[in-house]
PDB file of N, CA and C in Angstrom:
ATOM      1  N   UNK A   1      -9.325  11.646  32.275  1.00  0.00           N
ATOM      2  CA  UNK A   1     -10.131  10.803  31.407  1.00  0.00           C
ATOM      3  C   UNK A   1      -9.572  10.788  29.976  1.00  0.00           C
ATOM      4  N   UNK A   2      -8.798  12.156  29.613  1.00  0.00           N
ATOM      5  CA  UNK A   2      -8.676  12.158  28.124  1.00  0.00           C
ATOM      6  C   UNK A   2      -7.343  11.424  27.928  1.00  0.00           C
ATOM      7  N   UNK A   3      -6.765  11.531  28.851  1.00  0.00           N
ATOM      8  CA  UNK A   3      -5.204  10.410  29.277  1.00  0.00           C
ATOM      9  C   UNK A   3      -5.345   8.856  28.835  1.00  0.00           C
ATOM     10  N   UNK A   4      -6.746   8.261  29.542  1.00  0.00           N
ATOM     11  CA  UNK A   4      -6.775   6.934  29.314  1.00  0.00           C
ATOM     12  C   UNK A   4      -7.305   6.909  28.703  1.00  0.00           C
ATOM     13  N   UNK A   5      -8.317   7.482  27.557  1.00  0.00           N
ATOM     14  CA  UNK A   5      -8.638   7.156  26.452  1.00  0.00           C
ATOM     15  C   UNK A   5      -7.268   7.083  25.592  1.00  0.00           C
ATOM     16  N   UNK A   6      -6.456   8.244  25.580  1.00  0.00           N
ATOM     17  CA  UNK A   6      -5.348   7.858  24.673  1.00  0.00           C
ATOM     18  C   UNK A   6      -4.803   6.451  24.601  1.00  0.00           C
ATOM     19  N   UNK A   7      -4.335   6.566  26.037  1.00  0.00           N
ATOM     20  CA  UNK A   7      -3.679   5.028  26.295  1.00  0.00           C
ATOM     21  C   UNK A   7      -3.976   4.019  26.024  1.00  0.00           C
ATOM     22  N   UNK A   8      -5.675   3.771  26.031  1.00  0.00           N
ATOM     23  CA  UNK A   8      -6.747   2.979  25.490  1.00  0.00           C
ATOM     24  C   UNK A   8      -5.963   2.532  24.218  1.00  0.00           C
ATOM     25  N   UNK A   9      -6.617   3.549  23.500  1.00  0.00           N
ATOM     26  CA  UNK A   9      -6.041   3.819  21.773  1.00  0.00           C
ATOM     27  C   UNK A   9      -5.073   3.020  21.818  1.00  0.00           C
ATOM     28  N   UNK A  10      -3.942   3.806  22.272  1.00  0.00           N
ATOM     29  CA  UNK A  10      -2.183   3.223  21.823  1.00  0.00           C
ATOM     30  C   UNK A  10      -2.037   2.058  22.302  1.00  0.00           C
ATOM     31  N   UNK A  11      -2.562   1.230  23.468  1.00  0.00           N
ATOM     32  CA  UNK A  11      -2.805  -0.308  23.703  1.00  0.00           C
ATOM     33  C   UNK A  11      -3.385  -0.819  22.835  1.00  0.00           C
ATOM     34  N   UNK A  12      -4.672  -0.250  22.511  1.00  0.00           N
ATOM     35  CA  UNK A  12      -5.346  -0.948  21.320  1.00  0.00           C
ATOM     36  C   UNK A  12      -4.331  -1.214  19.628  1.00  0.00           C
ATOM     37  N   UNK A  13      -3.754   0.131  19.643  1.00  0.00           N
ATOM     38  CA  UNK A  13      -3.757   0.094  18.257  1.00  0.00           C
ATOM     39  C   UNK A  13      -2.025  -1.027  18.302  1.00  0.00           C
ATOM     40  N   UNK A  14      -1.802  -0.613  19.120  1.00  0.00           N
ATOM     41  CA  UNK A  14      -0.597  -2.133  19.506  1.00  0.00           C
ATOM     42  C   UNK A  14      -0.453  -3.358  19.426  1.00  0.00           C
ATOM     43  N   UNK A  15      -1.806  -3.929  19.932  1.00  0.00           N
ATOM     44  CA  UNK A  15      -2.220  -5.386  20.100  1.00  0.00           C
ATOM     45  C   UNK A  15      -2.469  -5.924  18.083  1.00  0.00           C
ATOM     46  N   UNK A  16      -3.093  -3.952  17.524  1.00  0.00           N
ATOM     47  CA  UNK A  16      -3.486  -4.305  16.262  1.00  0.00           C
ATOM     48  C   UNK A  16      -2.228  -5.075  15.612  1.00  0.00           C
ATOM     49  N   UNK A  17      -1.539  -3.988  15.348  1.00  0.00           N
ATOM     50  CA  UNK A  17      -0.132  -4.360  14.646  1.00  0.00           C
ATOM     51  C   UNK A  17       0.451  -5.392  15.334  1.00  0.00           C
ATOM     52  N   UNK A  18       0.535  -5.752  16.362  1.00  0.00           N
ATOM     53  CA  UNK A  18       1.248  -7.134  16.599  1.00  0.00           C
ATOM     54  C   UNK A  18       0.330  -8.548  15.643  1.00  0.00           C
ATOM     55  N   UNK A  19      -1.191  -8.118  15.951  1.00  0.00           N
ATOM     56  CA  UNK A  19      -1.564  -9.310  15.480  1.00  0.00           C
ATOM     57  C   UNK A  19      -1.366  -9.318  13.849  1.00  0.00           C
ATOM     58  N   UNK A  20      -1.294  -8.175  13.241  1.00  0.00           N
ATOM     59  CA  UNK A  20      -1.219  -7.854  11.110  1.00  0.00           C
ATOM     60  C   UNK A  20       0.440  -8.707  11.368  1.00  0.00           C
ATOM     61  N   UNK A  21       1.095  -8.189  12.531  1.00  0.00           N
ATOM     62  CA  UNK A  21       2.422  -8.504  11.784  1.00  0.00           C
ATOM     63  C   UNK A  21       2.874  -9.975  11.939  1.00  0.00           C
ATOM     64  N   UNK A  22       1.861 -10.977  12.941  1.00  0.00           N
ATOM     65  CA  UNK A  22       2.226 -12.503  12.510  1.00  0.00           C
ATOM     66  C   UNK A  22       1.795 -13.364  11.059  1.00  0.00           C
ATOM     67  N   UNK A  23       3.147 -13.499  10.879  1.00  0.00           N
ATOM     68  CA  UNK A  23       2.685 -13.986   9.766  1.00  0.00           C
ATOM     69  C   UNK A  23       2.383 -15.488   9.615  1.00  0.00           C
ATOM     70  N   UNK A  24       1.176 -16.126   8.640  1.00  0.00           N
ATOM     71  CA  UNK A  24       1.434 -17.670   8.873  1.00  0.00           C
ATOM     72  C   UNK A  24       2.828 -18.094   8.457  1.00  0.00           C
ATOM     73  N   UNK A  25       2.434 -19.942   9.108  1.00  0.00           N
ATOM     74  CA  UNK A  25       3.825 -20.547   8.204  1.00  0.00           C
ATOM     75  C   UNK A  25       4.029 -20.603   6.494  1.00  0.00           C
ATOM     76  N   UNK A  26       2.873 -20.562   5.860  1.00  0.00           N
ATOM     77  CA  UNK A  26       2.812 -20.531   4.416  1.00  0.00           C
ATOM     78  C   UNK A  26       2.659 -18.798   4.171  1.00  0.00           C
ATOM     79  N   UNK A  27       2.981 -18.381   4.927  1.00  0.00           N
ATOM     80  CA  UNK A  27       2.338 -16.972   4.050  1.00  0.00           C
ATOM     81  C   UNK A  27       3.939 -16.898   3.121  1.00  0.00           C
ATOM     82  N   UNK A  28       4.852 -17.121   3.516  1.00  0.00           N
ATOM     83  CA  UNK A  28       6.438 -17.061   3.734  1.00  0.00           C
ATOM     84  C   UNK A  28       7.037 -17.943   2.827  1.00  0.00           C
ATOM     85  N   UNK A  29       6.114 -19.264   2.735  1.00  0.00           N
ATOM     86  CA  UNK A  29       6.854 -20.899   2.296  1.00  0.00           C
ATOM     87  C   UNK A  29       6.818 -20.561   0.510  1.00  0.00           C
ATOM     88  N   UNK A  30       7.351 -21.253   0.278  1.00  0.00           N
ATOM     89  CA  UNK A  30       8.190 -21.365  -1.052  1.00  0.00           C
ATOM     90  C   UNK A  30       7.143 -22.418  -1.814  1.00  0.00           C
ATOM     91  N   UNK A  31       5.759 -21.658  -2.099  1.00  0.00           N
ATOM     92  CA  UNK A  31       4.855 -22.332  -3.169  1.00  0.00           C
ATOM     93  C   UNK A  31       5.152 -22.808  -4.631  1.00  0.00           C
ATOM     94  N   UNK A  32       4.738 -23.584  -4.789  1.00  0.00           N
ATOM     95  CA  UNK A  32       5.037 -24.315  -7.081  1.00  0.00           C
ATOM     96  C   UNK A  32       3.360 -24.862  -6.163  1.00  0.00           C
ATOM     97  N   UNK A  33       3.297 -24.056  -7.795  1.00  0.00           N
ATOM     98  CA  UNK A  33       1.177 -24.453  -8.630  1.00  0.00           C
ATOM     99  C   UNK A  33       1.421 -25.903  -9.539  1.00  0.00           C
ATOM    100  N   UNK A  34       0.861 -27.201  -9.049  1.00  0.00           N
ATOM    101  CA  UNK A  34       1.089 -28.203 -10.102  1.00  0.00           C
ATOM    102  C   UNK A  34      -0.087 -28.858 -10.396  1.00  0.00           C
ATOM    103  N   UNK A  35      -0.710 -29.390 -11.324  1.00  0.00           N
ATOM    104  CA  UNK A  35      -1.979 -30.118 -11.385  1.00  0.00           C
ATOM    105  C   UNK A  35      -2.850 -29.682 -10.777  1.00  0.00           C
ATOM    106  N   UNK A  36      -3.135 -28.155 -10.924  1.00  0.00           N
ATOM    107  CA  UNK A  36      -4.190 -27.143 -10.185  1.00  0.00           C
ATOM    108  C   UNK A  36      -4.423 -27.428  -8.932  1.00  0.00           C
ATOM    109  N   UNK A  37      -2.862 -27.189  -7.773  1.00  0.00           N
ATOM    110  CA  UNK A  37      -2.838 -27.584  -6.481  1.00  0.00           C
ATOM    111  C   UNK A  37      -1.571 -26.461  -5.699  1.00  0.00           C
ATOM    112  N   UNK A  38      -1.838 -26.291  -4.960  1.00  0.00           N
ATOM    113  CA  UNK A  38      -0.500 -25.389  -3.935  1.00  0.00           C
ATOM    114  C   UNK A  38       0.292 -26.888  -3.559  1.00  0.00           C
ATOM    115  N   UNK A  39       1.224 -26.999  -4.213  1.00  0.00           N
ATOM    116  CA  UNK A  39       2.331 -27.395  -3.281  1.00  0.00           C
ATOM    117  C   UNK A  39       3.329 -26.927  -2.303  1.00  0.00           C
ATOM    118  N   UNK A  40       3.308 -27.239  -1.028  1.00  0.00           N
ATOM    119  CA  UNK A  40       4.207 -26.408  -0.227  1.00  0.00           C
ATOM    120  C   UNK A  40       5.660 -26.934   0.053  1.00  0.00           C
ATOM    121  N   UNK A  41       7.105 -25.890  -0.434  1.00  0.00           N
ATOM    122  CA  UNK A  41       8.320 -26.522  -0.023  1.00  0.00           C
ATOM    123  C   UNK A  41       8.486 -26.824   1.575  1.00  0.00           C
ATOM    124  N   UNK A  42       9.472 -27.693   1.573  1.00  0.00           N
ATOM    125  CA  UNK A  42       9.603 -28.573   2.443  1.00  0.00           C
ATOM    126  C   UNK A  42      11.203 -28.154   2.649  1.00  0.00           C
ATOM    127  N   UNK A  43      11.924 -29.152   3.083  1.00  0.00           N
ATOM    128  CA  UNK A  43      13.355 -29.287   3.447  1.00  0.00           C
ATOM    129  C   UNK A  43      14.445 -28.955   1.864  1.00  0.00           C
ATOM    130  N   UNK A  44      15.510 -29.077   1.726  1.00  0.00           N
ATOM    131  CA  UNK A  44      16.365 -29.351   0.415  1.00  0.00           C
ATOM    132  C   UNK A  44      17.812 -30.194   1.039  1.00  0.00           C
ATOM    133  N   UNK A  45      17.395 -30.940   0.126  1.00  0.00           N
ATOM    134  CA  UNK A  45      18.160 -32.331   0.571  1.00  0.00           C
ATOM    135  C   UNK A  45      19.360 -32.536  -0.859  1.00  0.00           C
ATOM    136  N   UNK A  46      20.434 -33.776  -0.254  1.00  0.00           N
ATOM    137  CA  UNK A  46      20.962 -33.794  -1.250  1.00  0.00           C
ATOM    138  C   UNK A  46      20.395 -35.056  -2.422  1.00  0.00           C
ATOM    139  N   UNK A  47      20.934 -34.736  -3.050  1.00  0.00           N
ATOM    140  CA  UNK A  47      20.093 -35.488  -4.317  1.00  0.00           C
ATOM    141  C   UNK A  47      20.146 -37.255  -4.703  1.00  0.00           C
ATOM    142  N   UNK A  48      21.087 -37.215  -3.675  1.00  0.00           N
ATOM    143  CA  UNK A  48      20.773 -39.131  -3.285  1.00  0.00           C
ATOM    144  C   UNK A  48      19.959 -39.173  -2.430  1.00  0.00           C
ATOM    145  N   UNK A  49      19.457 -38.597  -1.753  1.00  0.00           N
ATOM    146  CA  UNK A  49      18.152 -38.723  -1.157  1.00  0.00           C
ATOM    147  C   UNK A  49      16.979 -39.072  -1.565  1.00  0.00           C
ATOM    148  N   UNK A  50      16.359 -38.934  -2.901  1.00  0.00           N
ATOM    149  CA  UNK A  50      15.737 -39.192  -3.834  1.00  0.00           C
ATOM    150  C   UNK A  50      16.021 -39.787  -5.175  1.00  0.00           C
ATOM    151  N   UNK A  51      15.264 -40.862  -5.752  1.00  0.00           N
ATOM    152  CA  UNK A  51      15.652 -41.342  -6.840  1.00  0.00           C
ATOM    153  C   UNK A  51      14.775 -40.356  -7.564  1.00  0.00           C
ATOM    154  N   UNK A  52      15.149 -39.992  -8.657  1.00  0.00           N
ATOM    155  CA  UNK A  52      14.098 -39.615 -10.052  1.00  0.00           C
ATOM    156  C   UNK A  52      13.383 -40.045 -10.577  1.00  0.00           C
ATOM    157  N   UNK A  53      12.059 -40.104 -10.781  1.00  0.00           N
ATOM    158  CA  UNK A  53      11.224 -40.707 -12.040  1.00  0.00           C
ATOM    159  C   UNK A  53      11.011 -40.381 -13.231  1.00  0.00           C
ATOM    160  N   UNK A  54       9.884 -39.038 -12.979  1.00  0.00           N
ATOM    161  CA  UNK A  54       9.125 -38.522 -14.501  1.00  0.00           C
ATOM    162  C   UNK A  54       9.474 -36.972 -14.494  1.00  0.00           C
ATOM    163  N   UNK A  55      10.247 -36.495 -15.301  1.00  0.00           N
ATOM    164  CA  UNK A  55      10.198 -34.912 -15.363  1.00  0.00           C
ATOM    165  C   UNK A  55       8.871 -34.769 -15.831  1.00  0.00           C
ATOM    166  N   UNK A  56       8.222 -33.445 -14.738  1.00  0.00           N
ATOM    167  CA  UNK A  56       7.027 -33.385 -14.784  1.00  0.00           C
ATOM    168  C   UNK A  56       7.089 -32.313 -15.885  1.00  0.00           C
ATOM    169  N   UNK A  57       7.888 -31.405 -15.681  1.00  0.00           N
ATOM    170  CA  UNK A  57       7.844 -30.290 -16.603  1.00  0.00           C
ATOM    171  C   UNK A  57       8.964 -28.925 -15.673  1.00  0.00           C
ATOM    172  N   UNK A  58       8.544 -27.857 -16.390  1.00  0.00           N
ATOM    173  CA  UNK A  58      10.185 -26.837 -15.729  1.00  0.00           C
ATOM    174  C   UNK A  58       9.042 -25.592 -15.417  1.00  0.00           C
ATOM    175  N   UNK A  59       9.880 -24.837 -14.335  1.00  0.00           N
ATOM    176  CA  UNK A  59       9.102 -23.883 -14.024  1.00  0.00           C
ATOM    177  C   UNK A  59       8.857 -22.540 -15.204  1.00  0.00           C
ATOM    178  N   UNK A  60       8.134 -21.878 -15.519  1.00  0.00           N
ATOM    179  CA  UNK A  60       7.287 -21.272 -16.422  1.00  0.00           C
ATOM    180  C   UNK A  60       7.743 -19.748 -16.586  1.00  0.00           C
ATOM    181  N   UNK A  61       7.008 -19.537 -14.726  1.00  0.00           N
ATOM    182  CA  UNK A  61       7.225 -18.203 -14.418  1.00  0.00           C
ATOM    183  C   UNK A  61       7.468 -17.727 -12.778  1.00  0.00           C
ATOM    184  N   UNK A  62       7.908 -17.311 -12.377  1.00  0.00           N
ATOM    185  CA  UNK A  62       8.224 -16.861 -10.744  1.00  0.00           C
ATOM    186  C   UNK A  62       7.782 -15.844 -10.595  1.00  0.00           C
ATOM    187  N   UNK A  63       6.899 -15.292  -9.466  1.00  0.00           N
ATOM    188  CA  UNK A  63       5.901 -14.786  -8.942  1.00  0.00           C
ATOM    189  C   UNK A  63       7.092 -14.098  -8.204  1.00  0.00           C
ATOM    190  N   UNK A  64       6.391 -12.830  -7.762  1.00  0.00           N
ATOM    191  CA  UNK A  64       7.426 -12.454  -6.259  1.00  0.00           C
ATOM    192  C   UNK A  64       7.162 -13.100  -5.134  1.00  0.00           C
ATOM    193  N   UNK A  65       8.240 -13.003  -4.191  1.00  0.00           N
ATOM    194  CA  UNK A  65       7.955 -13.999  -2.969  1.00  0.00           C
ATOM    195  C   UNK A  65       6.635 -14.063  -2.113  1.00  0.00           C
ATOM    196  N   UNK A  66       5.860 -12.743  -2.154  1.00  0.00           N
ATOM    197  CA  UNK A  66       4.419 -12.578  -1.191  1.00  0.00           C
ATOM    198  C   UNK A  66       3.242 -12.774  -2.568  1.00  0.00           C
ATOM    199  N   UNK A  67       3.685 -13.224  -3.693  1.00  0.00           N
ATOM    200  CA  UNK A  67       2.223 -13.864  -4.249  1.00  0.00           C
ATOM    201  C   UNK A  67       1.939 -15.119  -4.374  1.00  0.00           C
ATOM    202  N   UNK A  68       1.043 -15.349  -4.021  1.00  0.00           N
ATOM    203  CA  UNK A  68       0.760 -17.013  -4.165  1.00  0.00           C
ATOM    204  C   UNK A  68       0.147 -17.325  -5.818  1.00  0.00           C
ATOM    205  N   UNK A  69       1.445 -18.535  -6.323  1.00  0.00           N
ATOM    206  CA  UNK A  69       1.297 -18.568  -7.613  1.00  0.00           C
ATOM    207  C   UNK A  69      -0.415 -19.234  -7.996  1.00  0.00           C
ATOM    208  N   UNK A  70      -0.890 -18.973  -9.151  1.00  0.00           N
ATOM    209  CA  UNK A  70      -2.471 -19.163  -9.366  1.00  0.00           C
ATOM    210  C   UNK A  70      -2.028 -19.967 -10.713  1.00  0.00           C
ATOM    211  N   UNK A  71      -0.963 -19.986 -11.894  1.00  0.00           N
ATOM    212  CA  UNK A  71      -0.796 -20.790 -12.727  1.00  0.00           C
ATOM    213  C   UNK A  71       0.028 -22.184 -12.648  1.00  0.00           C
ATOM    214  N   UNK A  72      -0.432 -22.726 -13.406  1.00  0.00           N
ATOM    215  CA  UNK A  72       0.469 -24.180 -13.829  1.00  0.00           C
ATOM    216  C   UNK A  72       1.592 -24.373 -14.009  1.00  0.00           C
ATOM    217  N   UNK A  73       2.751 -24.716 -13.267  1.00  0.00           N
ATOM    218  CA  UNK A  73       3.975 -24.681 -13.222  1.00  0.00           C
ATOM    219  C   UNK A  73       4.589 -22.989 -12.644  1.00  0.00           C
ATOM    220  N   UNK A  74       4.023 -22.520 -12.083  1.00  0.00           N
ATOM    221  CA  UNK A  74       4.629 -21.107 -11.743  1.00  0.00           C
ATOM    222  C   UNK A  74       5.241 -21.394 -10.011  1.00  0.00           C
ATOM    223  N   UNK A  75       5.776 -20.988  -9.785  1.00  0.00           N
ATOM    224  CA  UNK A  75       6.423 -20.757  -8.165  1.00  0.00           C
ATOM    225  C   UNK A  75       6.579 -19.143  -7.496  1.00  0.00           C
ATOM    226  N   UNK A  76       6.488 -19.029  -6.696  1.00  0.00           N
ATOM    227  CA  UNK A  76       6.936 -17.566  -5.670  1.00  0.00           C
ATOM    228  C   UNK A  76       8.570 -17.849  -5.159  1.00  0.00           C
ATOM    229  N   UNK A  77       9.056 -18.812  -5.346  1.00  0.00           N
ATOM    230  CA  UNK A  77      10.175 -19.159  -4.867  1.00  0.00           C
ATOM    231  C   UNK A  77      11.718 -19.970  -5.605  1.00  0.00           C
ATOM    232  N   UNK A  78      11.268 -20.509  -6.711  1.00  0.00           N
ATOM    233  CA  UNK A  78      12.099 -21.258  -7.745  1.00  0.00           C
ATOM    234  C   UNK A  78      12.042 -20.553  -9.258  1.00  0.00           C
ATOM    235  N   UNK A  79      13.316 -20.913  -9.754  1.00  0.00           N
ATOM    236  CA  UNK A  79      13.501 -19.715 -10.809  1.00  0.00           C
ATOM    237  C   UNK A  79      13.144 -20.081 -12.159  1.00  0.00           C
ATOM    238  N   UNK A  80      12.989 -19.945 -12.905  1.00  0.00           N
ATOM    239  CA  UNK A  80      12.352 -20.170 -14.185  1.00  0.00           C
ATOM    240  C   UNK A  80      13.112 -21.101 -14.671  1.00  0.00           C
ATOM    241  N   UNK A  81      12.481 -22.325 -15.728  1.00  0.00           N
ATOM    242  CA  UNK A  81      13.592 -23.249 -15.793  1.00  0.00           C
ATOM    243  C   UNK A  81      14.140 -24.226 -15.359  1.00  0.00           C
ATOM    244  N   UNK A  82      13.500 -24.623 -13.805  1.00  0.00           N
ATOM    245  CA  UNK A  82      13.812 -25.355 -13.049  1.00  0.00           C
ATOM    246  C   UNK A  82      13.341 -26.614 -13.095  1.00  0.00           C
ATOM    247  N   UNK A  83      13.669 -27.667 -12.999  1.00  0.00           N
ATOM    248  CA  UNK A  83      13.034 -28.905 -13.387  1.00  0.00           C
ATOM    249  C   UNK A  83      12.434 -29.469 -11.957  1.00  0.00           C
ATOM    250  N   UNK A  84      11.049 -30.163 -12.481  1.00  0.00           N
ATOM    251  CA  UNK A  84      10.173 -30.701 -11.450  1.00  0.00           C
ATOM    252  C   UNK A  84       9.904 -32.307 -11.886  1.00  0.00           C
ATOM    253  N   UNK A  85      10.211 -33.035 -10.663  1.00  0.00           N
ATOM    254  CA  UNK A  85      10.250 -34.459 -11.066  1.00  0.00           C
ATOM    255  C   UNK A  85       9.034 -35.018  -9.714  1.00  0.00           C
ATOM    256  N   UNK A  86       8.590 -36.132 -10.089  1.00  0.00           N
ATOM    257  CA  UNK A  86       8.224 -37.491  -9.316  1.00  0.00           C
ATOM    258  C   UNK A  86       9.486 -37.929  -8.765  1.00  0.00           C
ATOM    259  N   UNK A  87       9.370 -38.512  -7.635  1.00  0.00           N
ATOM    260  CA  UNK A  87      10.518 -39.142  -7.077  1.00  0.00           C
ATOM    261  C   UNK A  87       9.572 -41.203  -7.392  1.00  0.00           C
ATOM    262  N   UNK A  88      10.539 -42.026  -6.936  1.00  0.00           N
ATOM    263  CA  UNK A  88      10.154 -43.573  -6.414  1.00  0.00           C
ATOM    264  C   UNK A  88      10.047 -43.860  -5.413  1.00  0.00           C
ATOM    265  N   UNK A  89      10.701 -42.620  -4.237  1.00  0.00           N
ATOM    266  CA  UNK A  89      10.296 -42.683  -3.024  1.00  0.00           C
ATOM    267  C   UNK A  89       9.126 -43.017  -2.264  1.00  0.00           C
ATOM    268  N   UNK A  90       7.986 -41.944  -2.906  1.00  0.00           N
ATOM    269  CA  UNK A  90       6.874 -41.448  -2.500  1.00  0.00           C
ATOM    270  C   UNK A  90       5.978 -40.603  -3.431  1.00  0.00           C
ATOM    271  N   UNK A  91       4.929 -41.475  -3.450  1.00  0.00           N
ATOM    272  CA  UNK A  91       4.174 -40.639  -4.730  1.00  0.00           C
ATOM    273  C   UNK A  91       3.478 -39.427  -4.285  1.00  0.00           C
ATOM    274  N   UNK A  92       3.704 -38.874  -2.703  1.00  0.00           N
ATOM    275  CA  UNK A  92       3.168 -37.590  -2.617  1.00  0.00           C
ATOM    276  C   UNK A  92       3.975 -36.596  -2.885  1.00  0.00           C
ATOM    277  N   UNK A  93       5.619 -36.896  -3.054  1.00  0.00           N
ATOM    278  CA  UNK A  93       6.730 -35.910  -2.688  1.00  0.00           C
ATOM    279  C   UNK A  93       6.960 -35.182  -4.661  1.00  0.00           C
ATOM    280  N   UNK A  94       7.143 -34.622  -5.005  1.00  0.00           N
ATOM    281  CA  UNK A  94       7.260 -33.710  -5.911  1.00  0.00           C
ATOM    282  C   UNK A  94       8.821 -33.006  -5.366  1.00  0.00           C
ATOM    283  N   UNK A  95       9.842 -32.751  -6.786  1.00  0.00           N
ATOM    284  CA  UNK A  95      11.039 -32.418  -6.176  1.00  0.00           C
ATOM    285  C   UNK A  95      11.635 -31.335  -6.901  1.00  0.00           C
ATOM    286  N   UNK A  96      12.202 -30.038  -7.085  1.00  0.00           N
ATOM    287  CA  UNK A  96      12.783 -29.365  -7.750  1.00  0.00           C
ATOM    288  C   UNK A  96      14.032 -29.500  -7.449  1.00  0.00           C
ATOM    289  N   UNK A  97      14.610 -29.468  -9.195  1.00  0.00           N
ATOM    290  CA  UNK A  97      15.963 -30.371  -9.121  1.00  0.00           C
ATOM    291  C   UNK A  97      16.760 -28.701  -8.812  1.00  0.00           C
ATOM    292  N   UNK A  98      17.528 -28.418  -7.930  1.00  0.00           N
ATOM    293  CA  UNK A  98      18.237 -26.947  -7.932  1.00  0.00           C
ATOM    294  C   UNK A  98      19.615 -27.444  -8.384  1.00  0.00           C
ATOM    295  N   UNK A  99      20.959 -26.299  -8.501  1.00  0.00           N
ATOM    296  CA  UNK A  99      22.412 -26.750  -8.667  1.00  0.00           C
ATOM    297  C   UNK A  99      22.641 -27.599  -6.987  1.00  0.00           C
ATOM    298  N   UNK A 100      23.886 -27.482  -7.015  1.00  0.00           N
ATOM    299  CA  UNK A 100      24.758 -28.200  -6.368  1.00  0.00           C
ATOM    300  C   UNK A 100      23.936 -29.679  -6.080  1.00  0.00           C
ATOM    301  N   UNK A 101      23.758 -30.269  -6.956  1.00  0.00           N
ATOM    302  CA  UNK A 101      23.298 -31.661  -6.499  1.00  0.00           C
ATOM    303  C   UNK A 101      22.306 -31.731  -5.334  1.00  0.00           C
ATOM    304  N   UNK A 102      21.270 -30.682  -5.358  1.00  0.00           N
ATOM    305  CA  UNK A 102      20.378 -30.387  -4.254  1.00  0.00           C
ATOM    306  C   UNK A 102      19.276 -30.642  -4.823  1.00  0.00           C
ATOM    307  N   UNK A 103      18.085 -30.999  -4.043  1.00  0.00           N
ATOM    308  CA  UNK A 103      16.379 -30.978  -4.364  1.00  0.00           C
ATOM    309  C   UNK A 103      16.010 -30.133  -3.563  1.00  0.00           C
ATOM    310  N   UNK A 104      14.852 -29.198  -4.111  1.00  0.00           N
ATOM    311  CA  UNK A 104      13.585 -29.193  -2.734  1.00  0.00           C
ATOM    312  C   UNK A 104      12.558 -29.591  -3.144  1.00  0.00           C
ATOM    313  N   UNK A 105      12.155 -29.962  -1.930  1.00  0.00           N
ATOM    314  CA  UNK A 105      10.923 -31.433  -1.680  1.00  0.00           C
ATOM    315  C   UNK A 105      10.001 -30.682  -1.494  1.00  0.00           C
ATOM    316  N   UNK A 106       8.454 -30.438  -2.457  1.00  0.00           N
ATOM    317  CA  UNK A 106       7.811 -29.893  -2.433  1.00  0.00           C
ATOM    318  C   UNK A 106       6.471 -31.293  -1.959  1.00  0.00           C
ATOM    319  N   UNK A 107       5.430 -30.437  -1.374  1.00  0.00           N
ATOM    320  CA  UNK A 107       4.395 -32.080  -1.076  1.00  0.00           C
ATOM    321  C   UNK A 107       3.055 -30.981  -0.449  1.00  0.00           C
ATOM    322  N   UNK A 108       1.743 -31.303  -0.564  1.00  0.00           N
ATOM    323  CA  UNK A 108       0.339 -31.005  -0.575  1.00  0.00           C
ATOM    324  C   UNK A 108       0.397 -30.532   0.816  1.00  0.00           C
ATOM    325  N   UNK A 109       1.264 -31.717   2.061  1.00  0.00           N
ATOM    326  CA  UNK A 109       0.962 -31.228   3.185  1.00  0.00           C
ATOM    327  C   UNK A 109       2.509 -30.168   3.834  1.00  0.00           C
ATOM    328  N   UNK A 110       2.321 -29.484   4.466  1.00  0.00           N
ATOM    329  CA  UNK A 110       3.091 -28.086   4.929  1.00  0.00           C
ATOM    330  C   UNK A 110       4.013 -28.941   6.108  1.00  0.00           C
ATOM    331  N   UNK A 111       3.387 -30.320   6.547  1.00  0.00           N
ATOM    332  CA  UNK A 111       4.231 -30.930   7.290  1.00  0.00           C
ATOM    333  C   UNK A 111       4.928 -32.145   7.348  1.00  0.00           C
ATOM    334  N   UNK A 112       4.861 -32.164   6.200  1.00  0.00           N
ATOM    335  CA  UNK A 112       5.582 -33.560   6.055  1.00  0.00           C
ATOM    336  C   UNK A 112       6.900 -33.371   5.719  1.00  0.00           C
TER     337      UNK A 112
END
């Protein structure tokens, strides 16, 4: 009896840690705080992919990667400095301009 209680346990406490250790898809994703909203990154494309509009403004401050930013212009994922534009594409898409002639496409929904 005192056998399968253990075993109990160590099944149990197994199933625990498997389920703590999935993580969501955003727990991970590469958040920017804009107009008091989570934007979630998306793909990074090259930069004819998007036309430019309005520099919205540059990133502030960078969070470490597991905090989800709570200020205005802050990110968990983009580095201080970084410029954030409107595209003409699409008025939901939001873009951080990175080097090599790259964007990432930041946008409200996690799947677009």
């Amino acid at each position: 009896m005192k056998k399968l209680l253990i075993n109990l346990n160590l099944l149990l406490l197994a199933f625990l840690l498997i389920a703590c250790s999935n993580n969501s898809e955003e727990s991970n994703a590469a958040i920017l705080y804009l107009n008091g909203e989570e934007l979630i990154g998306q793909k990074i494309v090259d930069s004819d992919e998007y036309t430019l509009l309005d520099k919205i403004g540059e990133i502030q401050v960078k969070t470490d990667a597991g905090v989800k930013p709570t200020q205005e212009l802050t990110s968990n994922a983009l580095e201080v400095g970084t410029e954030i534009y409107t595209v003409k594409e699409d008025e939901q898409i939001y873009v951080a301009k990175l080097s090599n002639h790259q964007y990432q496409v930041f946008t409200k929904n996690a799947n677009k």
